[in-house]
C-alpha atoms as a PDB file:
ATOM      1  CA  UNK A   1     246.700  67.417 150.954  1.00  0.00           C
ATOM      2  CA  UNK A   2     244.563  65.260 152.757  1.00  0.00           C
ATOM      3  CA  UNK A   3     240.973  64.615 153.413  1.00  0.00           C
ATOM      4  CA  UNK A   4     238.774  61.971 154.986  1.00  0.00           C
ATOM      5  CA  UNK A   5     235.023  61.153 154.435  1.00  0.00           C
ATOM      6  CA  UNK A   6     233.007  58.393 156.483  1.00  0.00           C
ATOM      7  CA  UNK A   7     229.223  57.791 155.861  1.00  0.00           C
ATOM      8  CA  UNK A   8     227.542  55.656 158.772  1.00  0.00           C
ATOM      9  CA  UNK A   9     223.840  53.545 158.107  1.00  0.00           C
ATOM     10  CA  UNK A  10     222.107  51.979 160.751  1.00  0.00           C
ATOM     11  CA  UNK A  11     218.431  51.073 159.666  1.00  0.00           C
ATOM     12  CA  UNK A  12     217.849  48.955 162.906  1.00  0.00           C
ATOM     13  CA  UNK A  13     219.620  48.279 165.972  1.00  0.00           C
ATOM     14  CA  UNK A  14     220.945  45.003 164.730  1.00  0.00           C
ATOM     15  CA  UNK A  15     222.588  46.177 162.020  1.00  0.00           C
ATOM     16  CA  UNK A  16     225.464  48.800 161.398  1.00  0.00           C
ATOM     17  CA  UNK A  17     227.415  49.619 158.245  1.00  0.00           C
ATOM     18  CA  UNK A  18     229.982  52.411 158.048  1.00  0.00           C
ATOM     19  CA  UNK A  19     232.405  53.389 155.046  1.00  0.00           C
ATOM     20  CA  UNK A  20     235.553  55.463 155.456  1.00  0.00           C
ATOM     21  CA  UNK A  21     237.766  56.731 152.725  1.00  0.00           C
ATOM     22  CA  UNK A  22     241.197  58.306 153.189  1.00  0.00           C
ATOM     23  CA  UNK A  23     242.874  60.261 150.600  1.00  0.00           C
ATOM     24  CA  UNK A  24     246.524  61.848 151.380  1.00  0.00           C
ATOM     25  CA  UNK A  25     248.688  63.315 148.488  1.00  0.00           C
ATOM     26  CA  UNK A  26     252.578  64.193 149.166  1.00  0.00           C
ATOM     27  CA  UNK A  27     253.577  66.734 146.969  1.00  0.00           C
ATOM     28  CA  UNK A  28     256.762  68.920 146.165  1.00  0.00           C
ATOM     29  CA  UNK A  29     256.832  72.952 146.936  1.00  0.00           C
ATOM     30  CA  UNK A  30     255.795  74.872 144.010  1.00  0.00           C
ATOM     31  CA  UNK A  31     258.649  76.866 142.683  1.00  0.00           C
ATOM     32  CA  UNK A  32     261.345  74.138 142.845  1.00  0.00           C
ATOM     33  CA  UNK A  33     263.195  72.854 140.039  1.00  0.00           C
ATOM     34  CA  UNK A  34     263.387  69.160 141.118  1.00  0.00           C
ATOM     35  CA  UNK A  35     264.843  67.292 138.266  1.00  0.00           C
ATOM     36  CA  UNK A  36     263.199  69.074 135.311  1.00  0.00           C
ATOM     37  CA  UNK A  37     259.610  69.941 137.740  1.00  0.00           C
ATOM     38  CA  UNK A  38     259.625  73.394 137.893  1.00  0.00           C
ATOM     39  CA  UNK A  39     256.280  73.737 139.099  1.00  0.00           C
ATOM     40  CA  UNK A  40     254.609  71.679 142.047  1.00  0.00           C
ATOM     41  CA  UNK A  41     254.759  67.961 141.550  1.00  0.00           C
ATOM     42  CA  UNK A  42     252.849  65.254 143.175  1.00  0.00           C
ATOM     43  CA  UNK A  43     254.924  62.654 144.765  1.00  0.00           C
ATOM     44  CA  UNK A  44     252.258  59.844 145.699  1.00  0.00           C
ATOM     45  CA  UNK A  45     248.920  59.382 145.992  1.00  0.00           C
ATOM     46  CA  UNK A  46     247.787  56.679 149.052  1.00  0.00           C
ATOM     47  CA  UNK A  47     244.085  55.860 148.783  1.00  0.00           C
ATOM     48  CA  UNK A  48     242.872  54.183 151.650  1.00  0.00           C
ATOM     49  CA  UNK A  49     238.671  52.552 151.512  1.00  0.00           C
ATOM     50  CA  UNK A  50     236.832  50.785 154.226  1.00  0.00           C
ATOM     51  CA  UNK A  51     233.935  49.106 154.435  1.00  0.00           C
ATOM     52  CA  UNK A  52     232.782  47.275 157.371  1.00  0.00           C
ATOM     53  CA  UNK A  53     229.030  45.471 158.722  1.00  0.00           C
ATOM     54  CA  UNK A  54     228.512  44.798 162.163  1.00  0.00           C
ATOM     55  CA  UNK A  55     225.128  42.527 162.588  1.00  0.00           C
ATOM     56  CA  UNK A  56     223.944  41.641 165.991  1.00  0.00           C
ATOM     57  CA  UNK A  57     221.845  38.226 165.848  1.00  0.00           C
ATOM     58  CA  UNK A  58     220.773  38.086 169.155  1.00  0.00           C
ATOM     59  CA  UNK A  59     222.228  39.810 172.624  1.00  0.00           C
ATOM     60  CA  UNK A  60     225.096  37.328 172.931  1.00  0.00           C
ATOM     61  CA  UNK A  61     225.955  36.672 169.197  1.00  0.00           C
ATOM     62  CA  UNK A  62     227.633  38.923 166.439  1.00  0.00           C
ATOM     63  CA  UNK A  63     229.082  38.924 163.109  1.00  0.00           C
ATOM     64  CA  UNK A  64     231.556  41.470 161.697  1.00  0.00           C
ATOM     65  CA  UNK A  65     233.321  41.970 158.231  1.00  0.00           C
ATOM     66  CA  UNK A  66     235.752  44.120 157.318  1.00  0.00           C
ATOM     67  CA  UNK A  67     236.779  45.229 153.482  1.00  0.00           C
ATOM     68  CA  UNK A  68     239.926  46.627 153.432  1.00  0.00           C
ATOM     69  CA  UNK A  69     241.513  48.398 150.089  1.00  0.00           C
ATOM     70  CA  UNK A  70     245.150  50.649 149.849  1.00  0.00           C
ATOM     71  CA  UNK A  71     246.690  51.997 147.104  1.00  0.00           C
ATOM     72  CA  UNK A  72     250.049  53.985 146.981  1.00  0.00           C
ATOM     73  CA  UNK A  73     249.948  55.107 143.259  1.00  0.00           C
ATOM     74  CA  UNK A  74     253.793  56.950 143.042  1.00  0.00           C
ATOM     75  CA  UNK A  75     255.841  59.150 140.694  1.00  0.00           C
ATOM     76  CA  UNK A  76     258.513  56.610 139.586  1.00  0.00           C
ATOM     77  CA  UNK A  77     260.157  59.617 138.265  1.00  0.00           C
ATOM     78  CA  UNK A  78     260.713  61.654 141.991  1.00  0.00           C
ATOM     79  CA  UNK A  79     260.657  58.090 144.297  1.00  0.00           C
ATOM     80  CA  UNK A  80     261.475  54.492 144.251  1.00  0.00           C
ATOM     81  CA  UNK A  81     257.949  53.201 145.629  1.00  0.00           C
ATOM     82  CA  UNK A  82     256.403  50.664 143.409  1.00  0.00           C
ATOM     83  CA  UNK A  83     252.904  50.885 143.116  1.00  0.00           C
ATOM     84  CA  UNK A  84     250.858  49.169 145.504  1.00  0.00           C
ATOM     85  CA  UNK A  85     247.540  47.304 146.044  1.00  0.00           C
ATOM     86  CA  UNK A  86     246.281  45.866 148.948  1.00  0.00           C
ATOM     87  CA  UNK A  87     242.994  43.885 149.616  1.00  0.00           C
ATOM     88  CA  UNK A  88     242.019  42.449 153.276  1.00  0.00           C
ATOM     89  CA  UNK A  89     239.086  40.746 154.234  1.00  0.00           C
ATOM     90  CA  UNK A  90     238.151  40.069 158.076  1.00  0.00           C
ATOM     91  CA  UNK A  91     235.293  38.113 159.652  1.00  0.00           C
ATOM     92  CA  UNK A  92     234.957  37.690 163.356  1.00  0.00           C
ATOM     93  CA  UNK A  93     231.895  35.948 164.526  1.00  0.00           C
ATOM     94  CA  UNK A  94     231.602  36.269 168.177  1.00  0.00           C
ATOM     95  CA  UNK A  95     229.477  34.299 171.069  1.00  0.00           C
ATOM     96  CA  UNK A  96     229.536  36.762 174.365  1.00  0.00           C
ATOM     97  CA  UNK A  97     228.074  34.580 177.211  1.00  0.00           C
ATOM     98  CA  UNK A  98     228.832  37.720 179.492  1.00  0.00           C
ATOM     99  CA  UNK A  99     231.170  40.143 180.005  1.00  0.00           C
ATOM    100  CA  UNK A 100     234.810  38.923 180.180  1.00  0.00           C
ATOM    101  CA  UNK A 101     233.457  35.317 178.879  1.00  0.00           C
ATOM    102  CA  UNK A 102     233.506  34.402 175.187  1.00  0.00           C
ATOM    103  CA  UNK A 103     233.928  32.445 172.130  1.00  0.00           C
ATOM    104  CA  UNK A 104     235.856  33.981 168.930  1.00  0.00           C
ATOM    105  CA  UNK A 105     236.091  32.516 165.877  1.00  0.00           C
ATOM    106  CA  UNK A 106     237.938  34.471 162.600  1.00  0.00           C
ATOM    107  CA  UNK A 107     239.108  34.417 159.519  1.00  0.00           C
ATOM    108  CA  UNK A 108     241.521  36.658 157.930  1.00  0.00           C
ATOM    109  CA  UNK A 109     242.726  36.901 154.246  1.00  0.00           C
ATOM    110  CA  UNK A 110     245.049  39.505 152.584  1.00  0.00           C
ATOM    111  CA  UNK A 111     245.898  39.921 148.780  1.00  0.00           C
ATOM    112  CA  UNK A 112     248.363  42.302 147.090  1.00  0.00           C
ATOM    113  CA  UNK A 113     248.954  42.877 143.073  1.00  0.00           C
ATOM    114  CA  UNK A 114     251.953  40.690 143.170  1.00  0.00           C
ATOM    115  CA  UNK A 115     252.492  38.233 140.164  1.00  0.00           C
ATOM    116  CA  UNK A 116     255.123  35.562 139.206  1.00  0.00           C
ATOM    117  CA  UNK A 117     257.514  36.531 136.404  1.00  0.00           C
ATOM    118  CA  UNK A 118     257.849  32.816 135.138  1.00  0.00           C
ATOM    119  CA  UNK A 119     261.484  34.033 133.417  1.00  0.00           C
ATOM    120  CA  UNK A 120     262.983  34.566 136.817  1.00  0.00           C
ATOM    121  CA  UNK A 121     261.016  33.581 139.307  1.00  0.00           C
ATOM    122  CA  UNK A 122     260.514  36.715 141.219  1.00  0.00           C
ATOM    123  CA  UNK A 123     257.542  38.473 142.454  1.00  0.00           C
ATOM    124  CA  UNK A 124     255.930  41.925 140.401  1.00  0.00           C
ATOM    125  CA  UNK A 125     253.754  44.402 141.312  1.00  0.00           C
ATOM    126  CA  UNK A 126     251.364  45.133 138.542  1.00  0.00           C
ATOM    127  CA  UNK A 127     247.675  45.290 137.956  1.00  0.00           C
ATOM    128  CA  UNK A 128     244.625  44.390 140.550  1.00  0.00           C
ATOM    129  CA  UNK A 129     245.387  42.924 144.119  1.00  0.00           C
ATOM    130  CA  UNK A 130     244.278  39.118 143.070  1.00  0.00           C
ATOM    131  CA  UNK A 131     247.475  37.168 144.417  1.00  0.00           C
ATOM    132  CA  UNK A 132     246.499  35.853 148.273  1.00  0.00           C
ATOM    133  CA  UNK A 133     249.730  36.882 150.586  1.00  0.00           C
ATOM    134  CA  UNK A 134     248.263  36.222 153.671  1.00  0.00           C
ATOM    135  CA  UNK A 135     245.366  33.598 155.311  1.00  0.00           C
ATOM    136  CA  UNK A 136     244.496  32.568 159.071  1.00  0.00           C
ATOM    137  CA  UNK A 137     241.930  31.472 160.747  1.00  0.00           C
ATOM    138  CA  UNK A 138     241.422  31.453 164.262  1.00  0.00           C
ATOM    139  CA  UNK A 139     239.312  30.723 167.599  1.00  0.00           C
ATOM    140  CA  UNK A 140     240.133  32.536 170.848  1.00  0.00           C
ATOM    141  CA  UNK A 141     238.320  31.648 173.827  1.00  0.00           C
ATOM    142  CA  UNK A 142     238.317  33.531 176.792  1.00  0.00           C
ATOM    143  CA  UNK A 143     236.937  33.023 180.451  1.00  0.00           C
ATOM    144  CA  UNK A 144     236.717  35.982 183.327  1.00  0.00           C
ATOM    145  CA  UNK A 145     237.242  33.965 186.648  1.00  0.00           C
ATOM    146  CA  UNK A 146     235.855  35.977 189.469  1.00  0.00           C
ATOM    147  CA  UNK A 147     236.964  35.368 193.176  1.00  0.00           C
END
């Protein structure tokens, strides 16, 4: 089963929000006897929520920011998933001087519910995403050269 819903709001030209949500579920056939399941069993759930704001400060300059969230939520007892939860956050501000010319500047950050078992040192999934796995920040510039 899947299903999708997006809801876009755009009170003035400058500014744009949209929100997206994905939901897919995996399932077995009904009927099967799959390890003591005789009826249809769900496999995993993946949740999938977007958010993201576009605001246009003047003609040449922009902001966006994205809100990224995942979950797989599996059945332990049919898979070996772990269950996982993502969180991304994205910010681009951009300065267009024209087409082809322009200044980007970004910044990127990713978490994930990871957490240190201080007994062994290794890494466990469990809880909310609060444990950064990821950060970068960046500035492209490009420049169209016309002949």
């Amino acid at each position: 089963m899947n299903g999708e819903l997006g809801l876009r709001f755009r009170p003035t030209s400058q500014f744009n929000f949209e929100q997206t949500y994905i939901y897919s579920r995996l399932r077995t056939p009904g009927g099967l006897e799959l390890q003591e399941t005789p009826t249809s069993t769900t496999i995993f759930n993946n949740h999938i929520s977007r958010s993201k704001v576009n605001y246009q400060f003047t003609r040449e300059l922009s902001l966006r920011a994205i809100l990224d969230y995942q979950a797989v939520l599996p059945n332990t007892d049919l898979v070996e998933l772990e269950r996982e939860k993502r969180l991304n956050t994205d910010f681009l501000l951009t300065y267009l001087l024209n087409p082809g010319t322009a200044l980007h500047v970004g910044y990127t950050d990713g978490y994930e519910n990871l957490r240190l078992d201080p007994t062994n040192s290794l890494f466990l999934r469990g809880g909310a995403p609060t444990t950064s796995v990821g950060r970068q920040f960046f500035v492209k510039m490009s420049y169209l050269l016309r002949f």
